[in-house]
C-alpha atoms as a PDB file:
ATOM      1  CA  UNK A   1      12.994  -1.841  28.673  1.00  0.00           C
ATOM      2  CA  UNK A   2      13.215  -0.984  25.124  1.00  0.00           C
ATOM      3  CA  UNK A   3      17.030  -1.577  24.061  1.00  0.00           C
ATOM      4  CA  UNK A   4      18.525   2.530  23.329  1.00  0.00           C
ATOM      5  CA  UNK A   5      21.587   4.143  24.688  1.00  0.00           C
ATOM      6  CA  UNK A   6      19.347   7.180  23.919  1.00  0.00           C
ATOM      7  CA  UNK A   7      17.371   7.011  27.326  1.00  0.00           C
ATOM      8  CA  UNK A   8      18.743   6.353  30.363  1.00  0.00           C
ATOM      9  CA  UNK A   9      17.443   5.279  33.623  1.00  0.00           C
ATOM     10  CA  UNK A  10      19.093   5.100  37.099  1.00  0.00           C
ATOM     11  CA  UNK A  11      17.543   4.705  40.764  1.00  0.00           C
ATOM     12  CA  UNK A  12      18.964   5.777  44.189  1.00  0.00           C
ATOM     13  CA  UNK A  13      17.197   6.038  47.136  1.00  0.00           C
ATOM     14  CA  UNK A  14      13.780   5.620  45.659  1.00  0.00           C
ATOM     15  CA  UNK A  15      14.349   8.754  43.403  1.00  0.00           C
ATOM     16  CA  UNK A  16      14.211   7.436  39.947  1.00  0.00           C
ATOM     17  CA  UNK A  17      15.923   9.507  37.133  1.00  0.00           C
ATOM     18  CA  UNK A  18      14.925   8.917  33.233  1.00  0.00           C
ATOM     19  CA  UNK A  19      17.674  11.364  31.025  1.00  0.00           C
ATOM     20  CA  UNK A  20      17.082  12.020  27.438  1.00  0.00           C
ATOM     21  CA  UNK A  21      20.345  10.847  26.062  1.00  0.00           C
ATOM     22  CA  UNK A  22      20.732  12.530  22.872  1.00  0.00           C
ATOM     23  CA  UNK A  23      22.786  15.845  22.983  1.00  0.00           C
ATOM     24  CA  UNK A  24      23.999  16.003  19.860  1.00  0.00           C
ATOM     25  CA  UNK A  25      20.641  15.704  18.631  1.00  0.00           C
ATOM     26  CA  UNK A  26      19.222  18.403  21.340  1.00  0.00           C
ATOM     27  CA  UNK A  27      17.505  15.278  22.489  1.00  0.00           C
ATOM     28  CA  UNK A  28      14.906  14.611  20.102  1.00  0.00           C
ATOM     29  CA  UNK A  29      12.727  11.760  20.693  1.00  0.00           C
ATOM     30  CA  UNK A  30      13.208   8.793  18.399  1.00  0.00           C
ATOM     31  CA  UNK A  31      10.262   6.347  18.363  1.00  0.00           C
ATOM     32  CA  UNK A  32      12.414   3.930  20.718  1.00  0.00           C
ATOM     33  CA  UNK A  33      13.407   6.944  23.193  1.00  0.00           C
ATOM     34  CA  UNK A  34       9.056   6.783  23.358  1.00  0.00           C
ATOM     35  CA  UNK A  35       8.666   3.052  24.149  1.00  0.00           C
ATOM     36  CA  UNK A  36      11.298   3.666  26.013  1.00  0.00           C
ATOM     37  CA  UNK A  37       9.879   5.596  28.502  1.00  0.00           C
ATOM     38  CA  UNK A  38       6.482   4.217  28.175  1.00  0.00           C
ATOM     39  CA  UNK A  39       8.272   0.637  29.755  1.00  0.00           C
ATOM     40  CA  UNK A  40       9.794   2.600  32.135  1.00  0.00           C
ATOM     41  CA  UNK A  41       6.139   4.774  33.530  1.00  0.00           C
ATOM     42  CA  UNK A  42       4.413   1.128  32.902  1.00  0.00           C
ATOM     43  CA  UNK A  43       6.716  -0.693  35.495  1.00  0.00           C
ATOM     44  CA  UNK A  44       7.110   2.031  38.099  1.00  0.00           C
ATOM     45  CA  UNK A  45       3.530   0.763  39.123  1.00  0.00           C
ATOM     46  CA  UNK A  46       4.886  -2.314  40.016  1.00  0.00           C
ATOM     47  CA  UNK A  47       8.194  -0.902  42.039  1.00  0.00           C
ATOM     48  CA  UNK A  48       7.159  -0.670  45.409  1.00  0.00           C
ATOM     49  CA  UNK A  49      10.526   1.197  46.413  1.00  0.00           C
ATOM     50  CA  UNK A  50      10.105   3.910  43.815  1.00  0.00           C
ATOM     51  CA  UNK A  51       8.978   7.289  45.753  1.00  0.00           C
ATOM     52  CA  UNK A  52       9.359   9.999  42.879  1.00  0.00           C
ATOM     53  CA  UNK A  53      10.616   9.682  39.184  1.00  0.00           C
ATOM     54  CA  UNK A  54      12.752  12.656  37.827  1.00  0.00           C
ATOM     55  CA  UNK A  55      13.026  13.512  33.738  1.00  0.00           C
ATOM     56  CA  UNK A  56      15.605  15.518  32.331  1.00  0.00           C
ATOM     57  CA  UNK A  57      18.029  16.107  29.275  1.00  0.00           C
ATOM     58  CA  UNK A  58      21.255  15.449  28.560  1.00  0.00           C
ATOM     59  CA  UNK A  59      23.827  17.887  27.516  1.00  0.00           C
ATOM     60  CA  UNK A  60      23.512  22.024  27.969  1.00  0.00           C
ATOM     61  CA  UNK A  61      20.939  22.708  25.242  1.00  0.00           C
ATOM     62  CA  UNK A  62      17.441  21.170  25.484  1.00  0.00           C
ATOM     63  CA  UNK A  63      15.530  19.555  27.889  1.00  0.00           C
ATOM     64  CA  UNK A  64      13.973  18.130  24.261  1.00  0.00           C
ATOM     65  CA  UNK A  65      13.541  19.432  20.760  1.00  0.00           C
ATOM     66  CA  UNK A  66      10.253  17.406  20.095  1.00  0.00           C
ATOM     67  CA  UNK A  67      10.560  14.183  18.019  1.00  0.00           C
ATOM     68  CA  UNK A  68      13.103  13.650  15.729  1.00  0.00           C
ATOM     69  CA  UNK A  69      12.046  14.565  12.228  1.00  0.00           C
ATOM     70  CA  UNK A  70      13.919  11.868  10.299  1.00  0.00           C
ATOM     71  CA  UNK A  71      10.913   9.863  11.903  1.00  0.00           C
ATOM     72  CA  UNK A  72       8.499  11.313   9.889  1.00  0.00           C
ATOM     73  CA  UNK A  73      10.124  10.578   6.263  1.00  0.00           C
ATOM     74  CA  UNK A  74       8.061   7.227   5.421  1.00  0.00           C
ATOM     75  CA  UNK A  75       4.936   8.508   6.532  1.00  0.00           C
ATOM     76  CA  UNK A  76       3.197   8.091   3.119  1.00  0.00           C
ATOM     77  CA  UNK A  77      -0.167   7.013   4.458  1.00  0.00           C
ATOM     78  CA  UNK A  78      -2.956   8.070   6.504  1.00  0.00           C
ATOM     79  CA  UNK A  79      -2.482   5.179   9.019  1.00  0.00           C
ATOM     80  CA  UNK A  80       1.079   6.038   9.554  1.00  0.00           C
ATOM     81  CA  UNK A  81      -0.166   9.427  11.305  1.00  0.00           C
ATOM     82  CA  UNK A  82      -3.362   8.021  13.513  1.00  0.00           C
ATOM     83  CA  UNK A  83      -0.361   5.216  14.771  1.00  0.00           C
ATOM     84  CA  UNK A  84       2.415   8.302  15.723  1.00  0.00           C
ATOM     85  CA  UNK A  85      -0.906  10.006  17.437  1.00  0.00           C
ATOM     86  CA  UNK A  86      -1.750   6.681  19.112  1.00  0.00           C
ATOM     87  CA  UNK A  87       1.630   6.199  20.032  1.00  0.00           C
ATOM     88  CA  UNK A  88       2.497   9.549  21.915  1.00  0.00           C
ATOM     89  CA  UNK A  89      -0.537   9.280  23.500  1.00  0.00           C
ATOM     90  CA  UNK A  90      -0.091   6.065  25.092  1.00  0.00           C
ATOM     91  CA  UNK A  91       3.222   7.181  26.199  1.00  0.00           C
ATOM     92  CA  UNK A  92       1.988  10.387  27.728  1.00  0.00           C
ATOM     93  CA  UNK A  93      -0.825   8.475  29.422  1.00  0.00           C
ATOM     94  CA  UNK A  94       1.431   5.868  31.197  1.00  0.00           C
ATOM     95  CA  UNK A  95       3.376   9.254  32.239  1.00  0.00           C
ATOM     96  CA  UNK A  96       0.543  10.454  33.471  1.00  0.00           C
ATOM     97  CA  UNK A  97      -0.209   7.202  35.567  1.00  0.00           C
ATOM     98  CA  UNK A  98       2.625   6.739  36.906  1.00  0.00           C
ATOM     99  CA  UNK A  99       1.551   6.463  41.208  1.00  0.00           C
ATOM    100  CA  UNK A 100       4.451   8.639  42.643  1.00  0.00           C
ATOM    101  CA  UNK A 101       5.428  12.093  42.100  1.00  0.00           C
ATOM    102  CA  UNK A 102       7.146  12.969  38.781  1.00  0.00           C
ATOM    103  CA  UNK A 103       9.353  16.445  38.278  1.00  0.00           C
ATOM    104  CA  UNK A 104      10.443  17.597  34.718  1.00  0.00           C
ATOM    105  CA  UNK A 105      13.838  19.488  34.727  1.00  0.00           C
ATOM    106  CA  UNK A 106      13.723  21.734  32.169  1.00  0.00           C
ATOM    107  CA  UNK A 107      16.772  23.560  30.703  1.00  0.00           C
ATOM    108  CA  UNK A 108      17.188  24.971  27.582  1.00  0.00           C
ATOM    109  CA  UNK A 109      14.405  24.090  24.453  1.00  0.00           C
ATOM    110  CA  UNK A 110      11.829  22.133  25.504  1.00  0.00           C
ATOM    111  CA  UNK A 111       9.090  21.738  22.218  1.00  0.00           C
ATOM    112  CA  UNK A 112       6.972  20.006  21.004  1.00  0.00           C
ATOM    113  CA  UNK A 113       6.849  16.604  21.821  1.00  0.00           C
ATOM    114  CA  UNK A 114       9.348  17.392  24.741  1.00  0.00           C
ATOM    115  CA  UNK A 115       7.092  19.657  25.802  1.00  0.00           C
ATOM    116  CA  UNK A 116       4.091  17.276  25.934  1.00  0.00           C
ATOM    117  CA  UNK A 117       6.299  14.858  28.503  1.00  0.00           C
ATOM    118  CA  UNK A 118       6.916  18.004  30.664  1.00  0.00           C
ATOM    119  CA  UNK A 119       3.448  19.161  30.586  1.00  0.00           C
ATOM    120  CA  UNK A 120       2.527  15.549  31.965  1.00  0.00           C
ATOM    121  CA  UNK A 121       5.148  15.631  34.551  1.00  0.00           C
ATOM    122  CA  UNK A 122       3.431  16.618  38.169  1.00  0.00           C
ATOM    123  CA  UNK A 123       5.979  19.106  38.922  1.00  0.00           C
ATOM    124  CA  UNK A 124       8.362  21.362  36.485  1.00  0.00           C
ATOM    125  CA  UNK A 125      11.051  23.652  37.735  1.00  0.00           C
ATOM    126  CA  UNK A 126      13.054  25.611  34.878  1.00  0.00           C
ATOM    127  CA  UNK A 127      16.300  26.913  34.469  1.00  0.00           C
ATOM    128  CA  UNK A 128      16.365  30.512  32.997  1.00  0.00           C
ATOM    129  CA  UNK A 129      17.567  29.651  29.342  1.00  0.00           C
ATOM    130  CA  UNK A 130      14.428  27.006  29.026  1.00  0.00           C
ATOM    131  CA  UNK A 131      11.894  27.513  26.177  1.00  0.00           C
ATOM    132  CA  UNK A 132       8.539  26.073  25.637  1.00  0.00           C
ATOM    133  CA  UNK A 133       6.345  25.733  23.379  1.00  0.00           C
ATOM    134  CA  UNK A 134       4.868  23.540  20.280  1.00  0.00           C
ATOM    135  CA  UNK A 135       6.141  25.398  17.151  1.00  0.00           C
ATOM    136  CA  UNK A 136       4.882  23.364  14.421  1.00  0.00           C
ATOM    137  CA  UNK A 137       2.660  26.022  12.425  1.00  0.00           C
ATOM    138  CA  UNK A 138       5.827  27.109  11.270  1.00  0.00           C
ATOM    139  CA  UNK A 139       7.836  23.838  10.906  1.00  0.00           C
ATOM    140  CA  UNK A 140       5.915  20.699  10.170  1.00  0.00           C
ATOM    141  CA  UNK A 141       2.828  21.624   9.244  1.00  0.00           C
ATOM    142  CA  UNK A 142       0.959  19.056  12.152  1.00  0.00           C
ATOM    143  CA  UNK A 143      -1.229  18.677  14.444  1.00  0.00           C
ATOM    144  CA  UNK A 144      -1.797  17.678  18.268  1.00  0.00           C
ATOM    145  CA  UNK A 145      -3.712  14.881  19.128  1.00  0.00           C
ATOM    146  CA  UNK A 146      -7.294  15.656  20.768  1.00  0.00           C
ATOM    147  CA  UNK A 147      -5.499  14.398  24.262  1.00  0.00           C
ATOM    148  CA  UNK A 148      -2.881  16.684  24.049  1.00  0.00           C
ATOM    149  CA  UNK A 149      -5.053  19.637  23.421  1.00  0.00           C
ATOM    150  CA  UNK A 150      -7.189  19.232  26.279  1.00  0.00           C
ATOM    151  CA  UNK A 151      -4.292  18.358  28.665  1.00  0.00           C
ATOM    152  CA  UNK A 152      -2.808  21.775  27.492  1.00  0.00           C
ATOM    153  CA  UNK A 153      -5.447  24.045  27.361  1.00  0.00           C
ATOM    154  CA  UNK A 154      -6.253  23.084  30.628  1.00  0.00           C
ATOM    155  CA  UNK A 155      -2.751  23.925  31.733  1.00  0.00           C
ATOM    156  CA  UNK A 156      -3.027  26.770  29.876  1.00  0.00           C
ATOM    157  CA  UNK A 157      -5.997  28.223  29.118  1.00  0.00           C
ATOM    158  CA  UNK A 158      -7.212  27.669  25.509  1.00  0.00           C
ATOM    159  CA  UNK A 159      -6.862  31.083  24.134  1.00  0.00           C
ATOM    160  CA  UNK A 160      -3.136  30.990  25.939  1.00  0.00           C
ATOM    161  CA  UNK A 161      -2.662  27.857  24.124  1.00  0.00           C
ATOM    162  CA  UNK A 162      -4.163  29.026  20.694  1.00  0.00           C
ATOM    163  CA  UNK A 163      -2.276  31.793  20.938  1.00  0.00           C
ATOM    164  CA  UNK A 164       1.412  29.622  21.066  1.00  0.00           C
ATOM    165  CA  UNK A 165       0.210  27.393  18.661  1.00  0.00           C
ATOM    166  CA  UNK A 166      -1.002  30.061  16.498  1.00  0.00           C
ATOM    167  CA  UNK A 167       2.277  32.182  16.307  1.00  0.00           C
ATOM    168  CA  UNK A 168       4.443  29.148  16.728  1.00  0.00           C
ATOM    169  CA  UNK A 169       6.556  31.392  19.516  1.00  0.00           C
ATOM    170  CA  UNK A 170       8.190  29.745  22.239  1.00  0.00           C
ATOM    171  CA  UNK A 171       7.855  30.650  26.310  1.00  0.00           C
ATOM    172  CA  UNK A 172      10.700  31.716  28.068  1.00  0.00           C
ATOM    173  CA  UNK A 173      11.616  31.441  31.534  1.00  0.00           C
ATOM    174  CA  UNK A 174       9.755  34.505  32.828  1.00  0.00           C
ATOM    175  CA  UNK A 175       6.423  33.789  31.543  1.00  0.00           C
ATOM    176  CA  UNK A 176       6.735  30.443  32.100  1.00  0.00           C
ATOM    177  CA  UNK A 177       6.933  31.299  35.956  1.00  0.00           C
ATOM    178  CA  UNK A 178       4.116  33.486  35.593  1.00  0.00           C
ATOM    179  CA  UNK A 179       2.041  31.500  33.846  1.00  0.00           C
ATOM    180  CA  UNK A 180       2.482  28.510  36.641  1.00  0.00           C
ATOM    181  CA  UNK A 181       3.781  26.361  33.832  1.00  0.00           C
ATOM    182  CA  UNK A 182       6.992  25.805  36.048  1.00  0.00           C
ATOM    183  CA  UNK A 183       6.699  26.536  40.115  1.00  0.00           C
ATOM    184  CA  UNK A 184      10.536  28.044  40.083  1.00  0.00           C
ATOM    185  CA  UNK A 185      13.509  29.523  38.002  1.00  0.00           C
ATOM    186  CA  UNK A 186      16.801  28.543  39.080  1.00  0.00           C
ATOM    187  CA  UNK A 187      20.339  29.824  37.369  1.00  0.00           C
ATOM    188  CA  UNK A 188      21.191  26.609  35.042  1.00  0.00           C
ATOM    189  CA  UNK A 189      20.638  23.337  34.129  1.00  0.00           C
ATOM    190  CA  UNK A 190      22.749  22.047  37.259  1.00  0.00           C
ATOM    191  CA  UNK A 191      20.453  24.021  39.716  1.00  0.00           C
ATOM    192  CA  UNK A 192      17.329  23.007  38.424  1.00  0.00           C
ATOM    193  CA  UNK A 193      18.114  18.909  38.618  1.00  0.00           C
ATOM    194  CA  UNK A 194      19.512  19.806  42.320  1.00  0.00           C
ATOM    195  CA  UNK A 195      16.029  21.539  43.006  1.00  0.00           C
ATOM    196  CA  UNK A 196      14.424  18.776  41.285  1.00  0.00           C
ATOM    197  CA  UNK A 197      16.460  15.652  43.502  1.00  0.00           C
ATOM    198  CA  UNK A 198      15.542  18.139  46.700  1.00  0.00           C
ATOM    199  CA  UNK A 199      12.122  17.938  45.740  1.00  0.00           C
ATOM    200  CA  UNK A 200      12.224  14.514  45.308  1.00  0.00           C
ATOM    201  CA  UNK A 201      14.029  13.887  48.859  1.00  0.00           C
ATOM    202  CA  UNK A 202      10.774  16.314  50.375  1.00  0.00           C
ATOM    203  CA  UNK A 203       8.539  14.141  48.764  1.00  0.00           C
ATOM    204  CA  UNK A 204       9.425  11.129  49.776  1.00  0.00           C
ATOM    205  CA  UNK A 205       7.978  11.979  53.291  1.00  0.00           C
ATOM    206  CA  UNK A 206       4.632  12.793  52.405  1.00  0.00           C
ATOM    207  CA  UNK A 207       2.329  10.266  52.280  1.00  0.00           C
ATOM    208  CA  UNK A 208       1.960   8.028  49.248  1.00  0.00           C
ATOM    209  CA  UNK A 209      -1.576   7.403  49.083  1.00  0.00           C
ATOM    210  CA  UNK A 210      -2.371  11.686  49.286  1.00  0.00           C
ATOM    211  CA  UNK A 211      -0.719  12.072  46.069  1.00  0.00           C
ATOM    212  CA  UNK A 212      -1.122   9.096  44.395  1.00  0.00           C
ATOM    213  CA  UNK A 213      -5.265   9.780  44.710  1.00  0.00           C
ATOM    214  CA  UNK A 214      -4.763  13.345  44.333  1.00  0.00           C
ATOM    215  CA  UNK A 215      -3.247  12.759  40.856  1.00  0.00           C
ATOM    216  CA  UNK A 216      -5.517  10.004  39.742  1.00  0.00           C
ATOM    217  CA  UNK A 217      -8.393  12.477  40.760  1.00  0.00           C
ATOM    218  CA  UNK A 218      -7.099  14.955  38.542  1.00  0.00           C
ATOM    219  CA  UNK A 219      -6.723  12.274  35.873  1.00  0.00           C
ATOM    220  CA  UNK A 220     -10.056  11.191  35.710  1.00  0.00           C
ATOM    221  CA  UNK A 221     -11.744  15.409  35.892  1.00  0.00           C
ATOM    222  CA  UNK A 222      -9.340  15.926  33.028  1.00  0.00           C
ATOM    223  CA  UNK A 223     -10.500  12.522  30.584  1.00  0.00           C
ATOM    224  CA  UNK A 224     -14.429  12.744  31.482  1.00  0.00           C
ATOM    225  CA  UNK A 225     -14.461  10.229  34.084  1.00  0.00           C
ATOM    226  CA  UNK A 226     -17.381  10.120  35.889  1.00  0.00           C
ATOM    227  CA  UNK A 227     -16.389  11.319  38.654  1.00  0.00           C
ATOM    228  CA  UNK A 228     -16.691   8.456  41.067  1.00  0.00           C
ATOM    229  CA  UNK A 229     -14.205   8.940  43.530  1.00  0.00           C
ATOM    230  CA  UNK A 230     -15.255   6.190  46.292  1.00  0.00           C
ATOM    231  CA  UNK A 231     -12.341   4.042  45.330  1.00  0.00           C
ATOM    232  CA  UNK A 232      -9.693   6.707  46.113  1.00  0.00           C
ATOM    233  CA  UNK A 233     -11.611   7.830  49.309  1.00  0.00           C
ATOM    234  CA  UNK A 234     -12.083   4.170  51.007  1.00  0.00           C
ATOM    235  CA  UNK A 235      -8.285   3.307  49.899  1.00  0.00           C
ATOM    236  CA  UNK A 236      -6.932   6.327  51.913  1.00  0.00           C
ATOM    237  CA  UNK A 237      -9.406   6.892  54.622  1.00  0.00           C
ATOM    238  CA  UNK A 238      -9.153   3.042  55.379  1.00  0.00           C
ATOM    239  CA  UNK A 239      -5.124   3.015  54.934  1.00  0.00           C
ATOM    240  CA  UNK A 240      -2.812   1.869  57.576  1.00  0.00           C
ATOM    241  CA  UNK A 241      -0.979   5.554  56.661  1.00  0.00           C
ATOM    242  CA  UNK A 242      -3.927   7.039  57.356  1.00  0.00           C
ATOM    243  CA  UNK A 243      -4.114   5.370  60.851  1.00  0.00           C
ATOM    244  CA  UNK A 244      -0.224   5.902  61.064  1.00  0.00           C
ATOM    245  CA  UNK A 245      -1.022   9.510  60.535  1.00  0.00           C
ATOM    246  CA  UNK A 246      -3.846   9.972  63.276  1.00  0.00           C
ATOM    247  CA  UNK A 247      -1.316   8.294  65.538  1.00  0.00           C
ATOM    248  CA  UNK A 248       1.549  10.232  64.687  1.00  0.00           C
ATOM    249  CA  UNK A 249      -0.253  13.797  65.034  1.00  0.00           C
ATOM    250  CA  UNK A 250      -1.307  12.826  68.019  1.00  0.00           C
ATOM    251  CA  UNK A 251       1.537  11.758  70.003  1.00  0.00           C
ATOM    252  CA  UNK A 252       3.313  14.691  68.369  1.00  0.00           C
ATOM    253  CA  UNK A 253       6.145  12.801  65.818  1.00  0.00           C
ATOM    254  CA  UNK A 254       6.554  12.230  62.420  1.00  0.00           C
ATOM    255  CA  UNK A 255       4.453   9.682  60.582  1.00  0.00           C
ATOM    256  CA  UNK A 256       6.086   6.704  58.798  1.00  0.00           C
ATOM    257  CA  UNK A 257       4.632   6.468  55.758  1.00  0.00           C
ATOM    258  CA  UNK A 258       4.287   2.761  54.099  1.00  0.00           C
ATOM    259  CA  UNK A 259       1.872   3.902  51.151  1.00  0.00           C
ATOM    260  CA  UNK A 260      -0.772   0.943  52.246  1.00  0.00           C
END
């Protein structure tokens, strides 16, 4: 993995947790924090004992405030803004690969490109001081990459989504909820990463290979794939968890899931 103290990564149990690690800084997202976690999303394919992945922020104020804006001082050319583009979206597509459930924890202000990771995360529960949104009309003067917008307005809704970029305001926890842009509200930060390790924990006993296609499916609708879904059919339907499963149902006990 990329060499920063500024994201950290610990596994237990097959939960995997990757902490933004910059509270001073409400953890904004140096370009390093981004390979970072790229590394991290690219070699979780390869960890056969990984079962969930959990992101969250350090410290009591932001889940993250978007990327840090000292980043953006030697951008003098137009190259230097297709690369940043290019660069969050590779990150946010590993994310978005990654085979086993992934839960964002959000407390506190999660923008811009905090936001994005969130938005890519499978599952999002919220503490009731979070805030979301991409406020950059008002700050920076940018843009989101073609990727981004579609994976948001899908989420949602493009005139909800014009609407936040539009007035630069931020989401709170309330509408959040209602909006299904987190599943639950809990008190505080602490809470919300207990909810999200007890999600994790239920997860872990559900079969592999259901949400692993599941999420690839949803993948491929969302980038114009075209929609061939054989691959994911024959891999579960001919799975020795699929046969587990039949077997378990029937004699009445809990399957035992090996995600082949």
């Amino acid at each position: 993995m990329t060499d920063t103290d500024d994201l950290l990564w610990s596994e237990e149990g097959g939960v995997g947790v990757v902490t933004l690690n910059r509270p001073k800084a409400r953890n904004a997202l140096t370009f390093a924090m981004y390979e970072a976690i790229r590394e991290i999303c690219v070699r979780a394919a390869d960890n056969a004992n990984l079962r969930a992945v959990i992101v969250t922020g350090s410290g009591d104020k932001a889940f993250a405030a978007g990327t840090d804006i000292s980043s953006f001082r030697d951008f003098s050319k137009p190259q230097d803004a297709l690369d940043y583009e290019a660069r969050i979206d590779r990150v946010l597509a590993a994310l978005e690969a990654v085979p086993v459930p992934t839960i964002a924890a959000i407390s506190g202000a999660c923008t811009g490109g905090g936001a994005a990771i969130a938005a890519c995360c499978d599952l999002r529960v919220g503490a009731r001081d979070m805030r979301f949104g991409f406020p950059i009309a008002r700050t920076l003067g940018n843009c989101l990459s073609n990727n981004n917008v579609a994976r948001l307005s899908a989420m949602l809704g493009p005139h909800r989504f014009k609407e936040i970029i539009f007035t630069s305001r931020l989401i709170e926890a309330d509408e959040a909820l209602a909006l299904g842009l987190v599943s639950e509200l809990h008190a505080d930060k602490a809470s919300v990463l207990a909810r999200a390790h007890e999600l994790a924990e239920a997860l872990k006993s559900h079969a592999p290979l259901t949400m692993r296609a599941t999420k690839e499916a949803l993948r491929r609708l969302r980038t114009g794939h075209d929609g061939d879904d054989h691959d994911l059919i024959v891999e579960c339907y001919m799975s020795e968890d699929f046969r587990e499963g039949i077997e378990a149902f029937l004699a009445k006990r809990k399957p035992e899931w090996k995600g082949k």
